[in-house]
C-alpha atoms as a PDB file:
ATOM      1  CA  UNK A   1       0.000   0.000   0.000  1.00  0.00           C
ATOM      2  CA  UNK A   2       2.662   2.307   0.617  1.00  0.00           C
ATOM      3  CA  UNK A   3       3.631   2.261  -3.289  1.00  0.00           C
ATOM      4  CA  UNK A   4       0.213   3.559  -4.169  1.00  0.00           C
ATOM      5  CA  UNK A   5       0.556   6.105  -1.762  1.00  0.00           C
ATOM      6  CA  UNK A   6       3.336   7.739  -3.084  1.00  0.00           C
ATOM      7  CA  UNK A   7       2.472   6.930  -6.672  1.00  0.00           C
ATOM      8  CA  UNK A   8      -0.630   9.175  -5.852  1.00  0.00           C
ATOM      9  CA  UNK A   9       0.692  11.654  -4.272  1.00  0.00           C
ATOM     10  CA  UNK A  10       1.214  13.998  -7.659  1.00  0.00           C
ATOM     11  CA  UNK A  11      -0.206  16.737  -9.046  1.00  0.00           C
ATOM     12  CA  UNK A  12      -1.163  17.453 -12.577  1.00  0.00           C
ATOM     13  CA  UNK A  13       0.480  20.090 -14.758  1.00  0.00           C
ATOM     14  CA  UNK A  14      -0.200  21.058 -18.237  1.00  0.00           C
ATOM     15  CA  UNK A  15       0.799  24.346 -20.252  1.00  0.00           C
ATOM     16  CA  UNK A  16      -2.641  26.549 -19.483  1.00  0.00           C
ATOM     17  CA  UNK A  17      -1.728  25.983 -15.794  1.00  0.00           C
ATOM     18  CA  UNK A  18       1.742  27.543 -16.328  1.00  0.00           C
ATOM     19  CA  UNK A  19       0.459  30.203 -18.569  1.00  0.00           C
ATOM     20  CA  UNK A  20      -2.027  31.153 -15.925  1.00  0.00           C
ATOM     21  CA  UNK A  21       1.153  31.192 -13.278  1.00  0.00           C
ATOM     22  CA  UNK A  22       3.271  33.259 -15.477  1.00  0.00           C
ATOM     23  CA  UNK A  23       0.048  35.909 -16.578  1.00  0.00           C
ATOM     24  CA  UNK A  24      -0.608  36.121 -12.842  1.00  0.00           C
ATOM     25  CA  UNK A  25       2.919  36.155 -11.036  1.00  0.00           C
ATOM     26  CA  UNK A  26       5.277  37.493 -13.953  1.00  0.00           C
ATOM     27  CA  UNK A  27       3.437  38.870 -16.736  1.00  0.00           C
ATOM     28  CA  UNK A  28       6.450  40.582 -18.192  1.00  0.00           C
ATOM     29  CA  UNK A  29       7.378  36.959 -19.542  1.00  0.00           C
ATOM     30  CA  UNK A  30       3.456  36.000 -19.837  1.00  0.00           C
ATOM     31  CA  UNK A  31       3.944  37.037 -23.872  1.00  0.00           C
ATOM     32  CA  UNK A  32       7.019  34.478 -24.599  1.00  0.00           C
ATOM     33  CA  UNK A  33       6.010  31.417 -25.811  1.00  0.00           C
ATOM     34  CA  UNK A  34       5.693  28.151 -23.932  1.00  0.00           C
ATOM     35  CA  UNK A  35       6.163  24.602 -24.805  1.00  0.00           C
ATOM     36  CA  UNK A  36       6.141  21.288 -22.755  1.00  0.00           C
ATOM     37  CA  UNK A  37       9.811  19.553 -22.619  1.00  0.00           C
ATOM     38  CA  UNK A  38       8.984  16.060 -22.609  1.00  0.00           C
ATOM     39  CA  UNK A  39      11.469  15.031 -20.090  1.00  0.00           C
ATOM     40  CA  UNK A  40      11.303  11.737 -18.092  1.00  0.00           C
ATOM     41  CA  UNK A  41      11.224  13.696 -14.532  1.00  0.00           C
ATOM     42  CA  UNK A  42      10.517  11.848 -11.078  1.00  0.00           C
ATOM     43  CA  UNK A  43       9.613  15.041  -9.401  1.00  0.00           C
ATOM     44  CA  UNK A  44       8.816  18.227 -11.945  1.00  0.00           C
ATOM     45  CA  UNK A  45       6.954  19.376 -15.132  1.00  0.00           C
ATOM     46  CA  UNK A  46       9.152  21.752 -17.620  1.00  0.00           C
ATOM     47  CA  UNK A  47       7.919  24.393 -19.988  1.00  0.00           C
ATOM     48  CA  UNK A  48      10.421  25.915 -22.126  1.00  0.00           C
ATOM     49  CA  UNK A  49       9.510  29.936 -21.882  1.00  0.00           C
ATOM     50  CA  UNK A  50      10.990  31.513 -24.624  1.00  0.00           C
ATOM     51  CA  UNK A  51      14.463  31.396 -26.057  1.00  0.00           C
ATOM     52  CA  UNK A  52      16.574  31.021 -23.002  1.00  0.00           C
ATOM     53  CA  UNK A  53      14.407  30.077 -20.233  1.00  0.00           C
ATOM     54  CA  UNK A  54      12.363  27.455 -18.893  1.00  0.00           C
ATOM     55  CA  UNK A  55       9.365  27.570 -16.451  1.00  0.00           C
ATOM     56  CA  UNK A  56       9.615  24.373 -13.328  1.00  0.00           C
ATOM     57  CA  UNK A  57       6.373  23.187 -11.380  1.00  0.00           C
ATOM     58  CA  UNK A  58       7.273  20.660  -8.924  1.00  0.00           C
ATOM     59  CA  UNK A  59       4.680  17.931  -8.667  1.00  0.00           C
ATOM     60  CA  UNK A  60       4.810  16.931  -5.231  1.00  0.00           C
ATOM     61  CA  UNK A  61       5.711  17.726  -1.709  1.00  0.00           C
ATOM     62  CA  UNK A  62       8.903  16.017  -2.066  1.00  0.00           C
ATOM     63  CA  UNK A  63      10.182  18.456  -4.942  1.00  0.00           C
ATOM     64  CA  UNK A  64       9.637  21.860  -3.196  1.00  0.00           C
ATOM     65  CA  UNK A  65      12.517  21.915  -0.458  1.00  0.00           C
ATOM     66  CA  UNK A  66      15.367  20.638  -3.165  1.00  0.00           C
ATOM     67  CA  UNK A  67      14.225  23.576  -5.385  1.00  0.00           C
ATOM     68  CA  UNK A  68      14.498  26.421  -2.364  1.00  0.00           C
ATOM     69  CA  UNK A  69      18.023  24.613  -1.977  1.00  0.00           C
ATOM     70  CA  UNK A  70      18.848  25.507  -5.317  1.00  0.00           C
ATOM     71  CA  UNK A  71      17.249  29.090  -5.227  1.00  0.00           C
ATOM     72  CA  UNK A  72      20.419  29.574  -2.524  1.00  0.00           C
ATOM     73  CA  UNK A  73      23.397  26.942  -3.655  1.00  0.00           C
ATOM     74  CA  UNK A  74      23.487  27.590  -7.381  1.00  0.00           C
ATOM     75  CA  UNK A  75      23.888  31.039  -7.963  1.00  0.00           C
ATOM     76  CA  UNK A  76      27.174  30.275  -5.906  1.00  0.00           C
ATOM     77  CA  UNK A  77      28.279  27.302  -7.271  1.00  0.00           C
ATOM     78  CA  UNK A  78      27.793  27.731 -11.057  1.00  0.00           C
ATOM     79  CA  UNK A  79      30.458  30.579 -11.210  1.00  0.00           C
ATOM     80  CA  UNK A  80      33.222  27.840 -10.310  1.00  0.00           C
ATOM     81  CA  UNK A  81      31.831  24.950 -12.594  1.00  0.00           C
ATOM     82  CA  UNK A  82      33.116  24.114 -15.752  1.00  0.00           C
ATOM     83  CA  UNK A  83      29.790  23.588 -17.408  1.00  0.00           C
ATOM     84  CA  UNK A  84      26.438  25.473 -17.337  1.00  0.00           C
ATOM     85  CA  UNK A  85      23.954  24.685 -14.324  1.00  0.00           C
ATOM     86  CA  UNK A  86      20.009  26.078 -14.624  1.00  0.00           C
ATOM     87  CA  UNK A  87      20.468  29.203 -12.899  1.00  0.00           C
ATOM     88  CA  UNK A  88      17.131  30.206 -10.522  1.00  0.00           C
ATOM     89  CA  UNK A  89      15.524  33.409 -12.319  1.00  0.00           C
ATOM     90  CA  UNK A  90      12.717  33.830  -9.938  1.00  0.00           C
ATOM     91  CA  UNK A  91      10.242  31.993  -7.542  1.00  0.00           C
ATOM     92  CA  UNK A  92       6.540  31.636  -7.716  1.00  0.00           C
ATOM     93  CA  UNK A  93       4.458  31.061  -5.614  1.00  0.00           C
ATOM     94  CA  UNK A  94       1.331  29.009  -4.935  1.00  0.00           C
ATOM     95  CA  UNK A  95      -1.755  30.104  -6.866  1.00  0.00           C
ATOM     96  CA  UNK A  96      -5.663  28.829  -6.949  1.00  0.00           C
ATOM     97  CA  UNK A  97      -5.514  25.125  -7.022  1.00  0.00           C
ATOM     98  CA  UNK A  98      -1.502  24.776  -8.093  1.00  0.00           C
ATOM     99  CA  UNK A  99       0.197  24.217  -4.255  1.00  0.00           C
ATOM    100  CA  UNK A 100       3.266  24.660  -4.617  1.00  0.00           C
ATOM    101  CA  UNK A 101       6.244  27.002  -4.940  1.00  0.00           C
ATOM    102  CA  UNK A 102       7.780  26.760  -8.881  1.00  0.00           C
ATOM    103  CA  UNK A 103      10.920  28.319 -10.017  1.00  0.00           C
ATOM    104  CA  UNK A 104      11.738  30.341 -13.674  1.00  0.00           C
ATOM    105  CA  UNK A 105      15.195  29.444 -14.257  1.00  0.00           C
ATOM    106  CA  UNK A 106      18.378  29.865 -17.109  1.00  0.00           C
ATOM    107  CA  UNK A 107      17.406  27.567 -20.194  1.00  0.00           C
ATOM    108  CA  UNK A 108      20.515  25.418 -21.459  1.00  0.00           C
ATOM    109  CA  UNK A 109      20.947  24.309 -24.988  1.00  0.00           C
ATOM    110  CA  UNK A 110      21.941  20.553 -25.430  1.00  0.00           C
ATOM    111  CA  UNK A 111      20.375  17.151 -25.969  1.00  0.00           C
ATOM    112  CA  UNK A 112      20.423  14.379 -23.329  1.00  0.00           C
ATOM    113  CA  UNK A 113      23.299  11.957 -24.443  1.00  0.00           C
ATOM    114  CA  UNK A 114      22.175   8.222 -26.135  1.00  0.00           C
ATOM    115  CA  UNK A 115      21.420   5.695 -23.396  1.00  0.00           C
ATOM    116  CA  UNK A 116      24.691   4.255 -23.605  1.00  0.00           C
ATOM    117  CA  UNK A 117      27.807   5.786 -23.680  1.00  0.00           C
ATOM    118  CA  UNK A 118      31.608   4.605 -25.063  1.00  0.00           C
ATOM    119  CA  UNK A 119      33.052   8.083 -26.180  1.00  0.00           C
ATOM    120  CA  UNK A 120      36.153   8.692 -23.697  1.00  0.00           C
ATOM    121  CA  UNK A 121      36.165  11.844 -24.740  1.00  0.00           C
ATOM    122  CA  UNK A 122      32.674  12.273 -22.940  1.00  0.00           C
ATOM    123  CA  UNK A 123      33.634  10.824 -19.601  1.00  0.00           C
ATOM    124  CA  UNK A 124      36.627  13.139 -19.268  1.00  0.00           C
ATOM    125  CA  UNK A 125      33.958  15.479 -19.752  1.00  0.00           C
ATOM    126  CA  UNK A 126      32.160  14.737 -17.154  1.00  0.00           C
ATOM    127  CA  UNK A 127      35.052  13.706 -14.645  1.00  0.00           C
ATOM    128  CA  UNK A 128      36.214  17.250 -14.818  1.00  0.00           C
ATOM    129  CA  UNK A 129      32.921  18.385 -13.962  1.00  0.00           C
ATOM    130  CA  UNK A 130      32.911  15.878 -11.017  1.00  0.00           C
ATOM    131  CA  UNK A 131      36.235  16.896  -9.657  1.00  0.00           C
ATOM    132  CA  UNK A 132      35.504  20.851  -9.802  1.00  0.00           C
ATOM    133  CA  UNK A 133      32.508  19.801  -8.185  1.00  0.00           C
ATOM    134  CA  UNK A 134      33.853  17.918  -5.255  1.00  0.00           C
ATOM    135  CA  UNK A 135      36.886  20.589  -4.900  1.00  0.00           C
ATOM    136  CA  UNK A 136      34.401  23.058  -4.133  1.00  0.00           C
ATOM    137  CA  UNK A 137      34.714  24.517  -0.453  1.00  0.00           C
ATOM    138  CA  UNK A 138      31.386  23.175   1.213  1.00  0.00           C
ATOM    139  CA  UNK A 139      32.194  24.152   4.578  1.00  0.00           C
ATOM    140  CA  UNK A 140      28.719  25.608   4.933  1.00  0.00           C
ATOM    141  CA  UNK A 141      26.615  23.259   2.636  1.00  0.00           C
ATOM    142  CA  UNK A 142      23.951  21.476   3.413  1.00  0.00           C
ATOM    143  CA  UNK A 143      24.560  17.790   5.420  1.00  0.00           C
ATOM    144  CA  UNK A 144      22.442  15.048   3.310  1.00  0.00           C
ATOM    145  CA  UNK A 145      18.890  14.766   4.597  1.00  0.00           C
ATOM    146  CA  UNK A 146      15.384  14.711   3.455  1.00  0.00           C
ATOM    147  CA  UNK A 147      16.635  17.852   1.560  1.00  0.00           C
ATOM    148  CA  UNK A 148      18.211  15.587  -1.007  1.00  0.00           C
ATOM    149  CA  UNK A 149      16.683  12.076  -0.619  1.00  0.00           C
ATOM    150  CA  UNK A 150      19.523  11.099   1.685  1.00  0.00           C
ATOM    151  CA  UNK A 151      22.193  10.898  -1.309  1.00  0.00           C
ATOM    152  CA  UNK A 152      25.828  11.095   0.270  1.00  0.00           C
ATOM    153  CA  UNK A 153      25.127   9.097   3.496  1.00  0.00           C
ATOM    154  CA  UNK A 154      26.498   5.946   4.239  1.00  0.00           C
ATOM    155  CA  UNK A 155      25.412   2.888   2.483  1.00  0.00           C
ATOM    156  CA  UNK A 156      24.135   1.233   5.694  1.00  0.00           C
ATOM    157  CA  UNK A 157      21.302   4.279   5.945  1.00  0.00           C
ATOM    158  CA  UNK A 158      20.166   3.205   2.693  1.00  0.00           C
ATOM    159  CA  UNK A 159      19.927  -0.571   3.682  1.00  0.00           C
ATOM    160  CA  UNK A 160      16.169  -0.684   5.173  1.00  0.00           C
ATOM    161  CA  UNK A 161      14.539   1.204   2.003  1.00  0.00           C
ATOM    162  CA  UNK A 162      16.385  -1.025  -0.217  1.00  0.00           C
ATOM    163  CA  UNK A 163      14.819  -4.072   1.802  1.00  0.00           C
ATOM    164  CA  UNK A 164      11.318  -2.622   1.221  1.00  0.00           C
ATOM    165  CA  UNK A 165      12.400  -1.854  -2.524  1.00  0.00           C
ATOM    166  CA  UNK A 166      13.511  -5.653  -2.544  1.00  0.00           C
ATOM    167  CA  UNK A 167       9.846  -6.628  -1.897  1.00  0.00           C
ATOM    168  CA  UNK A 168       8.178  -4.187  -4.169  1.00  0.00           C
ATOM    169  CA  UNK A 169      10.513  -6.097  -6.733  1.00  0.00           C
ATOM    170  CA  UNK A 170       9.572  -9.907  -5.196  1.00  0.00           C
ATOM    171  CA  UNK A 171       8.183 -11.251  -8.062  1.00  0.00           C
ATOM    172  CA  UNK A 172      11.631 -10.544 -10.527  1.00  0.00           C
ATOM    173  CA  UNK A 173      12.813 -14.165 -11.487  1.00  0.00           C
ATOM    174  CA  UNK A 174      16.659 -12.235 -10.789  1.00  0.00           C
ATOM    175  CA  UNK A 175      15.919 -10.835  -7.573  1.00  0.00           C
ATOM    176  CA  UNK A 176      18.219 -12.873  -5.671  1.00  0.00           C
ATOM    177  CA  UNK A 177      20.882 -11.985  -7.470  1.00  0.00           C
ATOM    178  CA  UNK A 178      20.313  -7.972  -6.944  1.00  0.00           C
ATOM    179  CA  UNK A 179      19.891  -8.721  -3.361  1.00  0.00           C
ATOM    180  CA  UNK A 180      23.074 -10.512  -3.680  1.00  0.00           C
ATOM    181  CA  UNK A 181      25.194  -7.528  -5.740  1.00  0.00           C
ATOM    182  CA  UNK A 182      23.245  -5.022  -2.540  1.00  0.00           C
ATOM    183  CA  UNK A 183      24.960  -7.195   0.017  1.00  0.00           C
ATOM    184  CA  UNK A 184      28.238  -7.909  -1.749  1.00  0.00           C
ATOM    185  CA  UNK A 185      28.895  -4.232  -1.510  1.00  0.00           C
ATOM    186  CA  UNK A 186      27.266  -2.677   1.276  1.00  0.00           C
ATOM    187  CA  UNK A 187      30.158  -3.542   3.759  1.00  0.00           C
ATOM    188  CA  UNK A 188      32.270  -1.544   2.143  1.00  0.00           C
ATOM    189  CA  UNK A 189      34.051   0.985   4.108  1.00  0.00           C
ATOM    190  CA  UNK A 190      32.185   4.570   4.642  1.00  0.00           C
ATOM    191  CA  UNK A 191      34.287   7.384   3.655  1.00  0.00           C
ATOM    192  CA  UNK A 192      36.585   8.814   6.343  1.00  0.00           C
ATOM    193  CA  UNK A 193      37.717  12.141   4.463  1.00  0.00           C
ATOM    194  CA  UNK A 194      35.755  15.425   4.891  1.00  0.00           C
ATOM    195  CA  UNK A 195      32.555  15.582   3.062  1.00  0.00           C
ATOM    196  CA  UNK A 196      32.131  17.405  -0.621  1.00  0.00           C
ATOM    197  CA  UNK A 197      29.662  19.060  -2.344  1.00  0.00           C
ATOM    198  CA  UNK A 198      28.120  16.037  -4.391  1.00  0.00           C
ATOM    199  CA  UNK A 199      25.294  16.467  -7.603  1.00  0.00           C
ATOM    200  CA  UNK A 200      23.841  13.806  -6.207  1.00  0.00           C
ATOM    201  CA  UNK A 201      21.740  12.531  -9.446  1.00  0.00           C
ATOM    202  CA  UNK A 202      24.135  12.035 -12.164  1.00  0.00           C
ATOM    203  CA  UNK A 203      22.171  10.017 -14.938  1.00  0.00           C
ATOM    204  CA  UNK A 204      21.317  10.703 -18.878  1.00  0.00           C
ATOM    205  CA  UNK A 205      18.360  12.540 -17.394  1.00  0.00           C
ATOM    206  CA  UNK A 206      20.356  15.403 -16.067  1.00  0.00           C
ATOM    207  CA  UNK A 207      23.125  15.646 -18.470  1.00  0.00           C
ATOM    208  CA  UNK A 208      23.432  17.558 -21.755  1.00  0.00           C
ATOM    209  CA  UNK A 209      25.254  17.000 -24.629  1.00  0.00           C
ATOM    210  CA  UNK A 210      26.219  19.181 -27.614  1.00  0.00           C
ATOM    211  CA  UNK A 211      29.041  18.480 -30.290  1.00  0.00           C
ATOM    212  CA  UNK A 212      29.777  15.513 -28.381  1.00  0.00           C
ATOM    213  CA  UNK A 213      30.787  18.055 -25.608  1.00  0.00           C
ATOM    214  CA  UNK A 214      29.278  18.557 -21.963  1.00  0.00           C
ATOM    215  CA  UNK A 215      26.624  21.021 -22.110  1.00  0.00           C
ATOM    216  CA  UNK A 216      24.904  21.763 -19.367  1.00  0.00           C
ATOM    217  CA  UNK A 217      24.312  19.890 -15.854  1.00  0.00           C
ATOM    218  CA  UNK A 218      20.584  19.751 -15.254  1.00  0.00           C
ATOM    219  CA  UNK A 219      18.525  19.048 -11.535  1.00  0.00           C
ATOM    220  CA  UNK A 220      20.409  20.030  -8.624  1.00  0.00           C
ATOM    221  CA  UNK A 221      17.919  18.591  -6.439  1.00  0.00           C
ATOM    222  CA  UNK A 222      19.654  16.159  -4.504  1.00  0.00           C
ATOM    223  CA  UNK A 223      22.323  18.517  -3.918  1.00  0.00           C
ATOM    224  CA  UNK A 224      24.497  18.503  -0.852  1.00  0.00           C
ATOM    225  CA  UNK A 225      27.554  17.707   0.873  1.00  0.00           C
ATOM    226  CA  UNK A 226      28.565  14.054   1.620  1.00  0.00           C
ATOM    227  CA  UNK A 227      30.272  11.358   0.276  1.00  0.00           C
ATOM    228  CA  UNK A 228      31.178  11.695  -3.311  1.00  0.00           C
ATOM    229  CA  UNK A 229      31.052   8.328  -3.992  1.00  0.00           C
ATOM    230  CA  UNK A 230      26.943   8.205  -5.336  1.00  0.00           C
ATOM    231  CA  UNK A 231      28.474  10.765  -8.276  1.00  0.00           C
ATOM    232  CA  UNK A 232      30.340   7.468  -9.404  1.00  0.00           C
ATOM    233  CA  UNK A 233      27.012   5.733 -10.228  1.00  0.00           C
ATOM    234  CA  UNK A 234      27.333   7.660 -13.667  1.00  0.00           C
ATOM    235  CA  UNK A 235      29.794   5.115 -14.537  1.00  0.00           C
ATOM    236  CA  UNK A 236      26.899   2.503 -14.705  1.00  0.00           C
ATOM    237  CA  UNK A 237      24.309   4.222 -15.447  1.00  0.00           C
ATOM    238  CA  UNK A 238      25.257   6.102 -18.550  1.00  0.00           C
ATOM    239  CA  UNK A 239      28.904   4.351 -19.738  1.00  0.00           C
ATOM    240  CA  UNK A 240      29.840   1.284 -21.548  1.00  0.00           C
ATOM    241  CA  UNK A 241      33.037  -0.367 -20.147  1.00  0.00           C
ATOM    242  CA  UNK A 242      35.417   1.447 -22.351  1.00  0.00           C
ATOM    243  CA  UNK A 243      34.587   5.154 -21.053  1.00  0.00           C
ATOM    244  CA  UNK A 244      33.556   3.416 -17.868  1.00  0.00           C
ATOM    245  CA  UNK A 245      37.122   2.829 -17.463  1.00  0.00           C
ATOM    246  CA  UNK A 246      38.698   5.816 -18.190  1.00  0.00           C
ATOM    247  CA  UNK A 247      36.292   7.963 -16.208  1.00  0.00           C
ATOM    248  CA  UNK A 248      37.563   6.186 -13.349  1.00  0.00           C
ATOM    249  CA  UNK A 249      41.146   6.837 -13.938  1.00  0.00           C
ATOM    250  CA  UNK A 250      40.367  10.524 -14.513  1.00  0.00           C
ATOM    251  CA  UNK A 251      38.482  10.653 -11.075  1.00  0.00           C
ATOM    252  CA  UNK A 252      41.478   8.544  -9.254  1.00  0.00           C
ATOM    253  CA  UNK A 253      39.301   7.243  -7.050  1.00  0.00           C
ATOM    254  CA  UNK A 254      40.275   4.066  -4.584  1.00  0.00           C
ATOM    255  CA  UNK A 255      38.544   1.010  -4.531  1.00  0.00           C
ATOM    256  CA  UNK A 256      36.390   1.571  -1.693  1.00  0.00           C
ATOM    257  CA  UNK A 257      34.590   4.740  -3.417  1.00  0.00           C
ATOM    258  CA  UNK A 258      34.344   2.634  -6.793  1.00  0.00           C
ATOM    259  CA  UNK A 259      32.476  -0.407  -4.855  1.00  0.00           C
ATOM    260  CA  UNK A 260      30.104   2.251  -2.655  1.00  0.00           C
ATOM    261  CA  UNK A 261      29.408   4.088  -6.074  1.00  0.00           C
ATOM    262  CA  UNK A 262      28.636   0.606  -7.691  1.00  0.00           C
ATOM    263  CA  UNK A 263      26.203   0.081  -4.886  1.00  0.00           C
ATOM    264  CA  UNK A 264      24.308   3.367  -5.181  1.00  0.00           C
ATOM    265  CA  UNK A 265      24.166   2.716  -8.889  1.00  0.00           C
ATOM    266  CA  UNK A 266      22.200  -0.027  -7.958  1.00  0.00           C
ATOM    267  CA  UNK A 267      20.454   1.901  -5.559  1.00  0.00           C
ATOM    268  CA  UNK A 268      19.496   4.371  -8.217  1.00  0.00           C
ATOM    269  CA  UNK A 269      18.371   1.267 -10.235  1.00  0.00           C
ATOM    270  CA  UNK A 270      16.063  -0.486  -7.687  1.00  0.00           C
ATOM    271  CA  UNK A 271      14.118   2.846  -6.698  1.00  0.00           C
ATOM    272  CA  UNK A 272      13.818   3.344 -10.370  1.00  0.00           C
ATOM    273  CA  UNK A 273      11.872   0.457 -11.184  1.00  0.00           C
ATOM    274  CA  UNK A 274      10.000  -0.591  -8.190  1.00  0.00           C
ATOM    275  CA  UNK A 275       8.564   3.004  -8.107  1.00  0.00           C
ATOM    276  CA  UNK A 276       7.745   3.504 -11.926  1.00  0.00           C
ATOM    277  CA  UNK A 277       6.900   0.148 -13.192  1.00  0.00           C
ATOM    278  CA  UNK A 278       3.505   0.355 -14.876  1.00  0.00           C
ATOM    279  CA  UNK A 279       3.955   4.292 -14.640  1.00  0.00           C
ATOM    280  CA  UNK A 280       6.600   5.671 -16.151  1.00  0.00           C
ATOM    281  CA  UNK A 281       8.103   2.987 -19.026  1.00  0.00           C
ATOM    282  CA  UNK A 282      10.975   5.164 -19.398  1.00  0.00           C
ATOM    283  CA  UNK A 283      12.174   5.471 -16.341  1.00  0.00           C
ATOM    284  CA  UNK A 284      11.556   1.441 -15.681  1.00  0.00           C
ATOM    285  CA  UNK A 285      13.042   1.007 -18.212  1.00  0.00           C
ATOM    286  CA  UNK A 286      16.228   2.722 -17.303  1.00  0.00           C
ATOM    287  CA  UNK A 287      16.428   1.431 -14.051  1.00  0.00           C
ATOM    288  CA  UNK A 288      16.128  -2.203 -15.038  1.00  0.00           C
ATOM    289  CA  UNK A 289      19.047  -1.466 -17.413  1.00  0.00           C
ATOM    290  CA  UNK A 290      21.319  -0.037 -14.578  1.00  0.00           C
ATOM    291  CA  UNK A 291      20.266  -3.245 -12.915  1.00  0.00           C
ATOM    292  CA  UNK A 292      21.666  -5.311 -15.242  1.00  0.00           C
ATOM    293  CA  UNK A 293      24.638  -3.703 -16.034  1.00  0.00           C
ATOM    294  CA  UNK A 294      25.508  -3.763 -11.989  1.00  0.00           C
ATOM    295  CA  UNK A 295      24.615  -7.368 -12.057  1.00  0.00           C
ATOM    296  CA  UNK A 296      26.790  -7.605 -15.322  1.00  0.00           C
ATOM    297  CA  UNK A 297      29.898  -5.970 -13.555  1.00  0.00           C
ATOM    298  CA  UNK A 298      29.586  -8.032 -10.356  1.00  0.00           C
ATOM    299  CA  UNK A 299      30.002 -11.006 -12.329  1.00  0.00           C
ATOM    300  CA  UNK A 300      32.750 -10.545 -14.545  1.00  0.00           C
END
């Protein structure tokens, strides 16, 4: 039962319900024009608004508190990055019978990269991203919470959701085995070196591509400062073994961050598609791939 909850527990968007946000709250931009992004979200709904920006209703709870964290964070981060980040332009507010907050924020030109990728060139890309990132002073950041679905803790906090997620998934003729790859790795070591600002959700979802180039770093929502090893998951979730490979000799990671980000790969993997099976093909999709390609590397 507690699956339907939460699978219930949305609100519906559509483009008159942003136009009548933007008329109301910011008419200067009410005149642009507005298009859906068909984007395969877990928490918000994206109109493009104009040229160069794009209007973000969050549609649940959940999705409100990551997007005041970003109203604060990003504006100071993106200045140090190496690649664009969806600046905030402005908050809305609540209006008739939309409930939540919704941001305007900095459009980026780009196209999601192909579900799998073996350019090398790519995964430098995005290793230099990773290590600007994690270099960043986060001194005053934000310690992972609710604020950003617990991404950075230790492995072991993680261990009683992925039981439940286990038994949403009981009826998977592999599920053995991804309990299996789950325990195999979840003794690994926490990390004993001070925290870092982490992204938090590094998949195809959140990363744009243009000229075979990092464009743009999209979502910020599990933002925070904590272990840096769930920004590994990447190297399942979006590289085949050759790029795989050289993104981790770019990031010079040890062994012990490789194995934990392994393991929140398949974290990333289970939520995936015990939340969005006969929702969101997509996104099952997706996460039964990053299942299989965890499986894949724990057995060779």
């Amino acid at each position: 039962m507690a699956n339907e909850k939460q699978r219930h527990a949305e609100v519906e968007t559509d483009i008159a319900l942003a136009q009548r946000l933007l008329s109301t709250q910011f008419p200067d931009w009410a005149a642009l024009s507005l298009s859906r992004v068909h984007a395969h979200s877990t928490d918000n709904d994206m109109y493009r608004l104009g040229d160069d920006m794009a209007v973000r209703l969050p549609r649940r709870d959940g999705a409100v508190t990551p997007m005041d964290k970003e109203h604060v964070w990003l504006p100071k981060l993106a200045p140090l990055l190496p690649a664009p980040v969806p600046l905030p332009l402005a908050k809305g507010a609540p209006q008739d019978e939309y409930p939540y907050p919704w941001s305007v924020v900095r459009w980026i030109e780009g196209e999601n990269p192909p579900a799998l990728v073996n350019d090398k060139a790519f995964a430098l890309d995005i290793a230099a991203f990773l290590r600007t990132l994690h270099a960043i002073d986060a001194s005053d950041g934000p310690r992972p919470g609710a604020h950003n679905f617990w991404r950075g803790t230790p492995l072991a906090v993680r261990d009683a959701n992925m039981r439940e997620r286990f038994g949403w998934l009981s009826d998977l003729d592999d599920i053995a085995a991804i309990i299996a790859a789950w325990e195999a790795d979840l003794p690994t070591p926490a990390r004993e070196r001070t925290p870092c600002w982490i992204h938090g959700d590094m998949q195809r979802g959140n990363l744009l591509m243009r000229d075979g180039c990092l464009a743009g770093v999209l979502d910020w929502s599990a933002l925070g400062v904590g272990d840096p090893a769930g920004d590994m998951s990447v190297a399942w979730n979006l590289f085949g073994p050759e790029a795989r490979a050289a993104f981790r000799a770019a990031m010079s990671v040890d062994d012990d961050t490789w194995r934990r980000g392994r393991a929140w790969a398949l974290v990333e993997g289970v939520l995936a598609l015990s939340y969005y099976r006969a929702k969101n093909d997509a996104i099952a999709r997706a996460g039964r791939r990053l299942i299989d390609t965890v499986l894949a590397d724990h057995a060779s």
